[in-house]
PDB file of N, CA and C in Angstrom:
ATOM      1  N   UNK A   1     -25.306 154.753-123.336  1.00  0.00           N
ATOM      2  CA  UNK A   1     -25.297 153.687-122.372  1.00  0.00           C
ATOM      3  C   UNK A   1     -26.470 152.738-122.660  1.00  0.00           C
ATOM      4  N   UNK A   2     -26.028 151.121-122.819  1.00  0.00           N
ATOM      5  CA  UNK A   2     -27.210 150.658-123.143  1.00  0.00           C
ATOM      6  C   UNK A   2     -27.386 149.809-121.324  1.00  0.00           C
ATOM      7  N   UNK A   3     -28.943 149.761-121.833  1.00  0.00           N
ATOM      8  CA  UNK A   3     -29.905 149.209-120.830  1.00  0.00           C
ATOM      9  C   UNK A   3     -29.313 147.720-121.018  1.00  0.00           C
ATOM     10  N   UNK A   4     -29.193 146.849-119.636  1.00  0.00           N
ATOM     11  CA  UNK A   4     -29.139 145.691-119.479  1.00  0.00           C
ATOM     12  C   UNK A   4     -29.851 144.992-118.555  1.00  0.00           C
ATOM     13  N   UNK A   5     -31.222 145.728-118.288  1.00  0.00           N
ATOM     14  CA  UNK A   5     -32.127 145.310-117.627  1.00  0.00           C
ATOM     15  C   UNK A   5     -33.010 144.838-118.450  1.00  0.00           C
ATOM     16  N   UNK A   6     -34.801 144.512-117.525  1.00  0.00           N
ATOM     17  CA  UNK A   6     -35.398 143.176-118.425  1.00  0.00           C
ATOM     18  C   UNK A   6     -36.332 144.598-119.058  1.00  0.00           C
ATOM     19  N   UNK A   7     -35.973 145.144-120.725  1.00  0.00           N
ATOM     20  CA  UNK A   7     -36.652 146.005-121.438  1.00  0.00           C
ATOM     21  C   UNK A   7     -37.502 145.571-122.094  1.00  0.00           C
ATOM     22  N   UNK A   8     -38.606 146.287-122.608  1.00  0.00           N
ATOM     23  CA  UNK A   8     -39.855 145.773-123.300  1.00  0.00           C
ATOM     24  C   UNK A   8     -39.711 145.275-123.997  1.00  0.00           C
ATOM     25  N   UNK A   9     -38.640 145.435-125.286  1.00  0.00           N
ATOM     26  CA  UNK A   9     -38.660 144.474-126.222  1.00  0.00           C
ATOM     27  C   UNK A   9     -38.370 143.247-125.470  1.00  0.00           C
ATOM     28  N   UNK A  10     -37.656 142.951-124.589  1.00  0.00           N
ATOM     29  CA  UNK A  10     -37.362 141.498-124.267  1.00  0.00           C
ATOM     30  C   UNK A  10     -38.957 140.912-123.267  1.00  0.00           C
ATOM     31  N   UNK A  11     -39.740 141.617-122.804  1.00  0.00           N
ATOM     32  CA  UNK A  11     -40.837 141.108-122.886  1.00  0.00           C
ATOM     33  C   UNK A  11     -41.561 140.698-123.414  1.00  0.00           C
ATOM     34  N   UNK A  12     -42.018 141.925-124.670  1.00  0.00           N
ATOM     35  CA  UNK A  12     -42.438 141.234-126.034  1.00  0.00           C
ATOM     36  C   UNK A  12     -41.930 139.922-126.660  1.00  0.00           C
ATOM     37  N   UNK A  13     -40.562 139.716-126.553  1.00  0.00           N
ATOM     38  CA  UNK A  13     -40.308 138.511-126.855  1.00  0.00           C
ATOM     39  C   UNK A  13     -40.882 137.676-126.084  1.00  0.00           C
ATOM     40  N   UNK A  14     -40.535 137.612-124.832  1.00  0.00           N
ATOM     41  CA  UNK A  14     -40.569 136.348-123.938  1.00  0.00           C
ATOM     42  C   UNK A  14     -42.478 136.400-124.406  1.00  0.00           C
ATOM     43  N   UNK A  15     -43.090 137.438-124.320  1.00  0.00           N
ATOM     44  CA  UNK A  15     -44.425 137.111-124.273  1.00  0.00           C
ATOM     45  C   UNK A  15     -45.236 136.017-125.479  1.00  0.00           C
ATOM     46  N   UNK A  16     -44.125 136.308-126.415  1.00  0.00           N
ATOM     47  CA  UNK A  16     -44.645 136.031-127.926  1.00  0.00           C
ATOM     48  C   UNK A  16     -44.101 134.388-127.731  1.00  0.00           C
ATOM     49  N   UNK A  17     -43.081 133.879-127.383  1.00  0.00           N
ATOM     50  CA  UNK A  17     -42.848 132.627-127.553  1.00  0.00           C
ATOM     51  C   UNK A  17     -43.371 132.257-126.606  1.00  0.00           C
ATOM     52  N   UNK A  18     -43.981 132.257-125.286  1.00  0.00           N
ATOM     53  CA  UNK A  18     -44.918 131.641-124.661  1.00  0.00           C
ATOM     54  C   UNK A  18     -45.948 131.621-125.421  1.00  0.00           C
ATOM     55  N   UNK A  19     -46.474 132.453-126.253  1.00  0.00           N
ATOM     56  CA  UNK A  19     -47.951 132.263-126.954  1.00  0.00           C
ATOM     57  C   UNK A  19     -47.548 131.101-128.225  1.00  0.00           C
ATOM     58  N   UNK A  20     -46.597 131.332-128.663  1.00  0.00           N
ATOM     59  CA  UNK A  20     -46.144 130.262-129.625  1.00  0.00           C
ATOM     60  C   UNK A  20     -45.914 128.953-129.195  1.00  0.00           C
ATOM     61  N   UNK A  21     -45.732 128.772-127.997  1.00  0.00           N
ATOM     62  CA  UNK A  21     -45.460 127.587-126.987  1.00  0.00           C
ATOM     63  C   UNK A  21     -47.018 126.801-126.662  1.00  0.00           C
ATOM     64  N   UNK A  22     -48.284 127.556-126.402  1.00  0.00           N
ATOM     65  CA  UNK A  22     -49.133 127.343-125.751  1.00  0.00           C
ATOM     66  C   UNK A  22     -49.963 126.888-126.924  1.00  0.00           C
ATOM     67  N   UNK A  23     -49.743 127.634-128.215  1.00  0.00           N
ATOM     68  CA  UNK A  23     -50.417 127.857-129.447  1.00  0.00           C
ATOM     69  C   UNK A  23     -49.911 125.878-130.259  1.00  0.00           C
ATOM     70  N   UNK A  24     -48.837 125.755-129.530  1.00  0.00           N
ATOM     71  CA  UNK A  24     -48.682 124.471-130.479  1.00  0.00           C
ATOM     72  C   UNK A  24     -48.543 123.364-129.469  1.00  0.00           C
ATOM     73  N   UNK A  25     -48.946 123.807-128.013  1.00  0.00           N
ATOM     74  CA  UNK A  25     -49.507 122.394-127.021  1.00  0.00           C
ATOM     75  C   UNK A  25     -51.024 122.719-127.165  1.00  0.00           C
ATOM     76  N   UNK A  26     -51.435 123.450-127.444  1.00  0.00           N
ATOM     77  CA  UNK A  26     -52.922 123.360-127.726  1.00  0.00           C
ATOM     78  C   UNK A  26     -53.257 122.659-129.316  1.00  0.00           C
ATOM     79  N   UNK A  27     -52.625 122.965-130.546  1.00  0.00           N
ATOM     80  CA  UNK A  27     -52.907 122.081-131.405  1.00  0.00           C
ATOM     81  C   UNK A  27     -52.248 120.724-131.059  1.00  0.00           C
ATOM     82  N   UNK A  28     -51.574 120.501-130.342  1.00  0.00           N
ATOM     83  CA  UNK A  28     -51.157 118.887-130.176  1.00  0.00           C
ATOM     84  C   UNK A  28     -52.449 118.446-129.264  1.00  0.00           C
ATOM     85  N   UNK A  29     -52.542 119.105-128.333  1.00  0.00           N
ATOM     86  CA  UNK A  29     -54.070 118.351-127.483  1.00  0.00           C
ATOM     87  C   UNK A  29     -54.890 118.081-128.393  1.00  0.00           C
ATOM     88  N   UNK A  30     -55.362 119.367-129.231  1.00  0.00           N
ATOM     89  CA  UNK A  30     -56.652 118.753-129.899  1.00  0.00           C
ATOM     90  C   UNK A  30     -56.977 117.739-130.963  1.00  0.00           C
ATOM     91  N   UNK A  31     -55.147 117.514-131.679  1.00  0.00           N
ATOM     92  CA  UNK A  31     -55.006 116.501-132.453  1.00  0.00           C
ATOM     93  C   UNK A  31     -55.230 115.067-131.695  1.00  0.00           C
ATOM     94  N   UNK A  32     -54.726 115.171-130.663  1.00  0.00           N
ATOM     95  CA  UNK A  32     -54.572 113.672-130.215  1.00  0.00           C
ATOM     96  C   UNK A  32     -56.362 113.572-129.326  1.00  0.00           C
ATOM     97  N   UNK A  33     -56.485 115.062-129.475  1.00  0.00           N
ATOM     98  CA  UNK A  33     -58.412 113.944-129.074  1.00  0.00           C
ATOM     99  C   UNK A  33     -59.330 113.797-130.006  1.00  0.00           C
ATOM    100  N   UNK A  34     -58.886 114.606-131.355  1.00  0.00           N
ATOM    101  CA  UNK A  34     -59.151 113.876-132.788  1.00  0.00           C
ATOM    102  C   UNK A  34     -58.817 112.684-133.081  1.00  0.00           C
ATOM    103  N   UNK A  35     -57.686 112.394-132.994  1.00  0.00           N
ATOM    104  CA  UNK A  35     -57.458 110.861-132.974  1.00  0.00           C
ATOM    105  C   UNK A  35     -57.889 109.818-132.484  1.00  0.00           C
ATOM    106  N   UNK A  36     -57.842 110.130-131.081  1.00  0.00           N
ATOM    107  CA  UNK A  36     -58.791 109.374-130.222  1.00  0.00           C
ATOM    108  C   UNK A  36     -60.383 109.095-130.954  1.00  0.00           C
ATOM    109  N   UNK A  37     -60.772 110.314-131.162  1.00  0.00           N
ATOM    110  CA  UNK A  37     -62.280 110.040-131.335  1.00  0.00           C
ATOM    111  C   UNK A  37     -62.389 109.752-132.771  1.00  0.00           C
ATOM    112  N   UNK A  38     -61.453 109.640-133.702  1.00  0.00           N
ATOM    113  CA  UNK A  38     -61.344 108.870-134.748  1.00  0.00           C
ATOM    114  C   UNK A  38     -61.435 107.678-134.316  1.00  0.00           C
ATOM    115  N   UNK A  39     -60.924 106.967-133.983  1.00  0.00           N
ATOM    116  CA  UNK A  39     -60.968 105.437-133.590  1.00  0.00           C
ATOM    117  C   UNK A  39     -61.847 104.760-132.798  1.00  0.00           C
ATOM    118  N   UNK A  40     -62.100 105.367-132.184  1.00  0.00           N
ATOM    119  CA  UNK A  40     -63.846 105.689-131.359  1.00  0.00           C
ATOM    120  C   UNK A  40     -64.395 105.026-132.445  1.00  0.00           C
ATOM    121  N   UNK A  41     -65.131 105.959-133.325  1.00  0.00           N
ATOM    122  CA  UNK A  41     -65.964 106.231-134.325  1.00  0.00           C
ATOM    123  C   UNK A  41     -65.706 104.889-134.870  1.00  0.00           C
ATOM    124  N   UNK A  42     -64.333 104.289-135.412  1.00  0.00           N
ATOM    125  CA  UNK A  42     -64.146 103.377-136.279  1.00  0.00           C
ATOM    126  C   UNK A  42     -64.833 102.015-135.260  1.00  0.00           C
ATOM    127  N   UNK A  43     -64.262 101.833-134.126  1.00  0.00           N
ATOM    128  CA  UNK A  43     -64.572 100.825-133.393  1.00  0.00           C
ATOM    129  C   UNK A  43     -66.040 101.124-132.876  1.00  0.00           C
ATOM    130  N   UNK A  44     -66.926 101.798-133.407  1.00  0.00           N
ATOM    131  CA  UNK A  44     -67.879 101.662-132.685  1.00  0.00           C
ATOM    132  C   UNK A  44     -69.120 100.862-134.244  1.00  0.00           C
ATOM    133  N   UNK A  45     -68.233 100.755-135.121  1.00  0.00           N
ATOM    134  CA  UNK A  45     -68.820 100.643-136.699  1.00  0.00           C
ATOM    135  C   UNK A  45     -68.524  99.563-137.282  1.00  0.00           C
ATOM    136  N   UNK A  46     -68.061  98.864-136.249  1.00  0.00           N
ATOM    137  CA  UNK A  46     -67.436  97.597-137.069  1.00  0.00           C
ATOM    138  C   UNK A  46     -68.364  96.449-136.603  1.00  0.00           C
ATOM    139  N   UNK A  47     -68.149  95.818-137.791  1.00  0.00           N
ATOM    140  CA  UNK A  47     -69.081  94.479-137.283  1.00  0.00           C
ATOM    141  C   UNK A  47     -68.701  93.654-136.394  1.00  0.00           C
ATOM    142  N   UNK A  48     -69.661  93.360-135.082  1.00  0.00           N
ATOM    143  CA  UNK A  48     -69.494  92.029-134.354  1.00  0.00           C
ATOM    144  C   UNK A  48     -70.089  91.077-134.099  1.00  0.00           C
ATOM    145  N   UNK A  49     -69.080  89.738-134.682  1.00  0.00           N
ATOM    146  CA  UNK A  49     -69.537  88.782-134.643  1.00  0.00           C
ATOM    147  C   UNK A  49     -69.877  87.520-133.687  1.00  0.00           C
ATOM    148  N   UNK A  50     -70.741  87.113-133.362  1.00  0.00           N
ATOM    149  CA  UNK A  50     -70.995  86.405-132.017  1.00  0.00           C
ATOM    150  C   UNK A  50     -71.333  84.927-132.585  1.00  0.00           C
ATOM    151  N   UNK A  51     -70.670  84.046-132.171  1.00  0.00           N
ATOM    152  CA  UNK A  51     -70.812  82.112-132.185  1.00  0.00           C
ATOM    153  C   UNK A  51     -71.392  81.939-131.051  1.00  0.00           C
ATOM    154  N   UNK A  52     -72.096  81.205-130.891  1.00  0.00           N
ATOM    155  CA  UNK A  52     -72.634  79.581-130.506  1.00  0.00           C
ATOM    156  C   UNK A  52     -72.945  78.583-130.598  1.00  0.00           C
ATOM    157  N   UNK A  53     -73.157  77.576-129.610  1.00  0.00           N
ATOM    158  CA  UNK A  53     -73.677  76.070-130.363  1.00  0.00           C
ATOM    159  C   UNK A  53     -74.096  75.691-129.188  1.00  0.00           C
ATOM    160  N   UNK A  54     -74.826  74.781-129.154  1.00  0.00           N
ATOM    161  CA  UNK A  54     -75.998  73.951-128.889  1.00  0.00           C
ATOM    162  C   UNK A  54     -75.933  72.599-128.908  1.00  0.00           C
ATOM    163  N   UNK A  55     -76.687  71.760-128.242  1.00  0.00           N
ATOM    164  CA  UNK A  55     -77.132  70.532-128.703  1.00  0.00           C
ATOM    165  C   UNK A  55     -78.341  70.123-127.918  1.00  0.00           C
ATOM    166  N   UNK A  56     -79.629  70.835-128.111  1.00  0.00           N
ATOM    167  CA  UNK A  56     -81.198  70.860-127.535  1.00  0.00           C
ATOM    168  C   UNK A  56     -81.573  71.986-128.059  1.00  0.00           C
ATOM    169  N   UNK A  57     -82.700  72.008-128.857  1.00  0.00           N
ATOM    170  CA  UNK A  57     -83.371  72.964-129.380  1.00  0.00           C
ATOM    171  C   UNK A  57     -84.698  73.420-128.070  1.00  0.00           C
ATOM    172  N   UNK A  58     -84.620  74.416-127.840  1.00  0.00           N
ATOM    173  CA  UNK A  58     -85.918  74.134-126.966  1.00  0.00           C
ATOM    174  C   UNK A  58     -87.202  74.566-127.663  1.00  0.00           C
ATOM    175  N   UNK A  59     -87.112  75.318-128.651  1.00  0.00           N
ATOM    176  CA  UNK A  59     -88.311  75.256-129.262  1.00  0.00           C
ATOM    177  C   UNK A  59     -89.308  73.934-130.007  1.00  0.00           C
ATOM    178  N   UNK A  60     -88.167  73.417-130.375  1.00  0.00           N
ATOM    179  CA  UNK A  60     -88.588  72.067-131.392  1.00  0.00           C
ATOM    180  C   UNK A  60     -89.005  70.541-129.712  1.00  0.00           C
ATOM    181  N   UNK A  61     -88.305  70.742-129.065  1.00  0.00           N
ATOM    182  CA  UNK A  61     -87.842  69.811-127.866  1.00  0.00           C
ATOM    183  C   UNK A  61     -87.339  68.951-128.696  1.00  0.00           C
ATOM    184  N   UNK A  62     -85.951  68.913-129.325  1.00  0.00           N
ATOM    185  CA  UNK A  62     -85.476  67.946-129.884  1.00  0.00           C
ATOM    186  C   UNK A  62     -84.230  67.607-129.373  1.00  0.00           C
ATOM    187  N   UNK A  63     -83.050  66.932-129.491  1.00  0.00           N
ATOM    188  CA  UNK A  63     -82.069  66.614-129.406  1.00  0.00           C
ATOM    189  C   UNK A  63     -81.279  67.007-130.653  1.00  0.00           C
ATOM    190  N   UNK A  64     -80.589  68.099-131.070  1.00  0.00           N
ATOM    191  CA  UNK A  64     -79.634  68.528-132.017  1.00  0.00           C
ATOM    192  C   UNK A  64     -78.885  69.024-131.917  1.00  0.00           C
ATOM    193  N   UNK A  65     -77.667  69.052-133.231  1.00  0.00           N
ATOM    194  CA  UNK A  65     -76.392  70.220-132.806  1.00  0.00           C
ATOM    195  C   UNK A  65     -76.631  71.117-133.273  1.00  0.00           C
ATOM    196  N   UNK A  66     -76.786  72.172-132.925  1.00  0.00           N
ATOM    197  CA  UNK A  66     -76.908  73.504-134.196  1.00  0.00           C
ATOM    198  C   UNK A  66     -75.495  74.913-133.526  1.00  0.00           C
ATOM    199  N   UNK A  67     -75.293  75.126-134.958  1.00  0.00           N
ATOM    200  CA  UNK A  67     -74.553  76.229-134.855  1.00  0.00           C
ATOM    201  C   UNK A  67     -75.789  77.654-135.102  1.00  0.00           C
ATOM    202  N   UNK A  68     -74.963  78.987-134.292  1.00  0.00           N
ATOM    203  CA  UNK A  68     -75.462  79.848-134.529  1.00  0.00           C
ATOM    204  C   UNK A  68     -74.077  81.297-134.669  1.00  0.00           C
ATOM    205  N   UNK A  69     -74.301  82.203-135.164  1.00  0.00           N
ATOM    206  CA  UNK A  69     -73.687  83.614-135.997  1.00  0.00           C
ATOM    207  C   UNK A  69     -74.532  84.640-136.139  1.00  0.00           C
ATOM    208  N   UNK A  70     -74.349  85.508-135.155  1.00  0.00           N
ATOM    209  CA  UNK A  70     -75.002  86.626-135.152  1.00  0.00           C
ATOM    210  C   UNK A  70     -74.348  87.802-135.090  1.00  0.00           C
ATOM    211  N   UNK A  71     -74.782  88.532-135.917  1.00  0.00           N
ATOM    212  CA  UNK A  71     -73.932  90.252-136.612  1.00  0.00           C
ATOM    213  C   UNK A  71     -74.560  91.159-135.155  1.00  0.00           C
ATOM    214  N   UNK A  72     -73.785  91.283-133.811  1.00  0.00           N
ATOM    215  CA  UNK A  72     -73.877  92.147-133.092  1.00  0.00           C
ATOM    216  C   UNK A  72     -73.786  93.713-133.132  1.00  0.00           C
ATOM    217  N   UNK A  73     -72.787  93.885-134.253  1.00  0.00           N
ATOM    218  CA  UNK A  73     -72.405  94.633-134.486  1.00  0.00           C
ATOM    219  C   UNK A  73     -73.478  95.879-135.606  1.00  0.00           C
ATOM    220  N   UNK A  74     -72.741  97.214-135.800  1.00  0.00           N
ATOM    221  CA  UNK A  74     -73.649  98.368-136.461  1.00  0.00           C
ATOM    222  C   UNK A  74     -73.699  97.883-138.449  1.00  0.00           C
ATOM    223  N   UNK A  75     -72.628  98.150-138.695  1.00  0.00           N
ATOM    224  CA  UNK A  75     -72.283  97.963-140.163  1.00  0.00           C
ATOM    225  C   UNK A  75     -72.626  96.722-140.233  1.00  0.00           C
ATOM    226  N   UNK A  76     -72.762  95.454-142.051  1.00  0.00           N
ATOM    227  CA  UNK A  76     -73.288  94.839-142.173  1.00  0.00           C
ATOM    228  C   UNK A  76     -71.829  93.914-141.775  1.00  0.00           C
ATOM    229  N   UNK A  77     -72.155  92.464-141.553  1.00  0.00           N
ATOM    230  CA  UNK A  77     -70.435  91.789-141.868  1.00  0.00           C
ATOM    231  C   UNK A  77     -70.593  91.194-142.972  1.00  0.00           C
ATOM    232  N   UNK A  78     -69.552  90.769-143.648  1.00  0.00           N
ATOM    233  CA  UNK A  78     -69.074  89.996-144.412  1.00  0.00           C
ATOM    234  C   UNK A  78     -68.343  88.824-144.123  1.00  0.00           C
ATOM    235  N   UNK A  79     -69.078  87.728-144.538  1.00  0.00           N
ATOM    236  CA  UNK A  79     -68.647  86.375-144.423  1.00  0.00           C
ATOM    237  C   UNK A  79     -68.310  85.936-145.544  1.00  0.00           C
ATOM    238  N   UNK A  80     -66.494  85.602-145.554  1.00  0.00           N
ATOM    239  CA  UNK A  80     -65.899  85.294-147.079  1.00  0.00           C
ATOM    240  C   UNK A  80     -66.028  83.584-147.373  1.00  0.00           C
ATOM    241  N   UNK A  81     -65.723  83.145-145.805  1.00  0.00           N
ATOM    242  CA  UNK A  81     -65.528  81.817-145.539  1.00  0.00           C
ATOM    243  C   UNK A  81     -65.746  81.239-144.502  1.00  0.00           C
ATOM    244  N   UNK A  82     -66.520  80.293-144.454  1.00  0.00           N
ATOM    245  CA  UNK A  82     -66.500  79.317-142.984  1.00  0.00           C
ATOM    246  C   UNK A  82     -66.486  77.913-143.213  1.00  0.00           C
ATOM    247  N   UNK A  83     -65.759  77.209-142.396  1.00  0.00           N
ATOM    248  CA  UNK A  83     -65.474  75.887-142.352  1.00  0.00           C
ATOM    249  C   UNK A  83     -65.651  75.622-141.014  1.00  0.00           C
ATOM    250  N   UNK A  84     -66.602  74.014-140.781  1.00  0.00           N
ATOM    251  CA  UNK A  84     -66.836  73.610-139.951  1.00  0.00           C
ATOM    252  C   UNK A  84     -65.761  71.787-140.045  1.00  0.00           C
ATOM    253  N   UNK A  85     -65.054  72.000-139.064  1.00  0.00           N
ATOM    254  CA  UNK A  85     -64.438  70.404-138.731  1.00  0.00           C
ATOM    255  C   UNK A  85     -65.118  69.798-138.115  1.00  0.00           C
ATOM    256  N   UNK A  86     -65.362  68.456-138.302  1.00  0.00           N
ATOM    257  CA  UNK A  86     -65.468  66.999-137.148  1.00  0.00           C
ATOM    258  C   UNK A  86     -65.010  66.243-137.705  1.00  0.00           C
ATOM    259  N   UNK A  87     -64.106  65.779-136.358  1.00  0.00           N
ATOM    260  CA  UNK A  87     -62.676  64.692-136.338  1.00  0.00           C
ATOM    261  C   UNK A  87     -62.120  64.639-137.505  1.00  0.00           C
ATOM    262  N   UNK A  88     -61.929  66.170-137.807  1.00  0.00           N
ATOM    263  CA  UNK A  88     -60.667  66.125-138.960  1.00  0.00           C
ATOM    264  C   UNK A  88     -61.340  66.088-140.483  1.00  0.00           C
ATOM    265  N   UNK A  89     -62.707  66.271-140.563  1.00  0.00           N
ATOM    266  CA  UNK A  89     -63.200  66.100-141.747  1.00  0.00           C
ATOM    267  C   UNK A  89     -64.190  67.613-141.740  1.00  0.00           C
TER     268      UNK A  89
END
């Protein structure tokens, strides 16, 4: 006569694929807060660049236009190109 109640082996099972269940939502958590803190890391390394402009120097007390570019940022930047327009020139 076989048993058709809940027998150990069918515990053992059920026990084992819950651990297999828990075992691969726990490597998905820790991937995705690797990821996260990958990009962290990247955005915290990048160069930032800050514009302004002017037209009064207050050190000089003059009347001028001046541009300014400052590397806010950790890493160095790289400036490939800049172009300044007035009225199209």
């Amino acid at each position: 006569m076989k048993n058709k109640g809940f027998t150990s082996e069918k515990l053992n099972f059920v026990l084992a694929f819950c651990a297999v269940l828990i075992s691969a939502a726990s490597f998905y958590a820790t991937y995705l807060q690797a990821e996260a803190a990958d990009k962290q890391v990247k955005a915290m390394t990048l160069p930032l660049l800050q514009y302004g402009t002017g037209n009064y120097k207050e050190e000089d007390r003059e009347d001028i236009i001046y541009f300014t570019i400052n590397n806010a940022g950790v890493v160095p930047a790289l400036i490939k190109r800049l172009r300044f327009k007035y009225k199209g020139e």
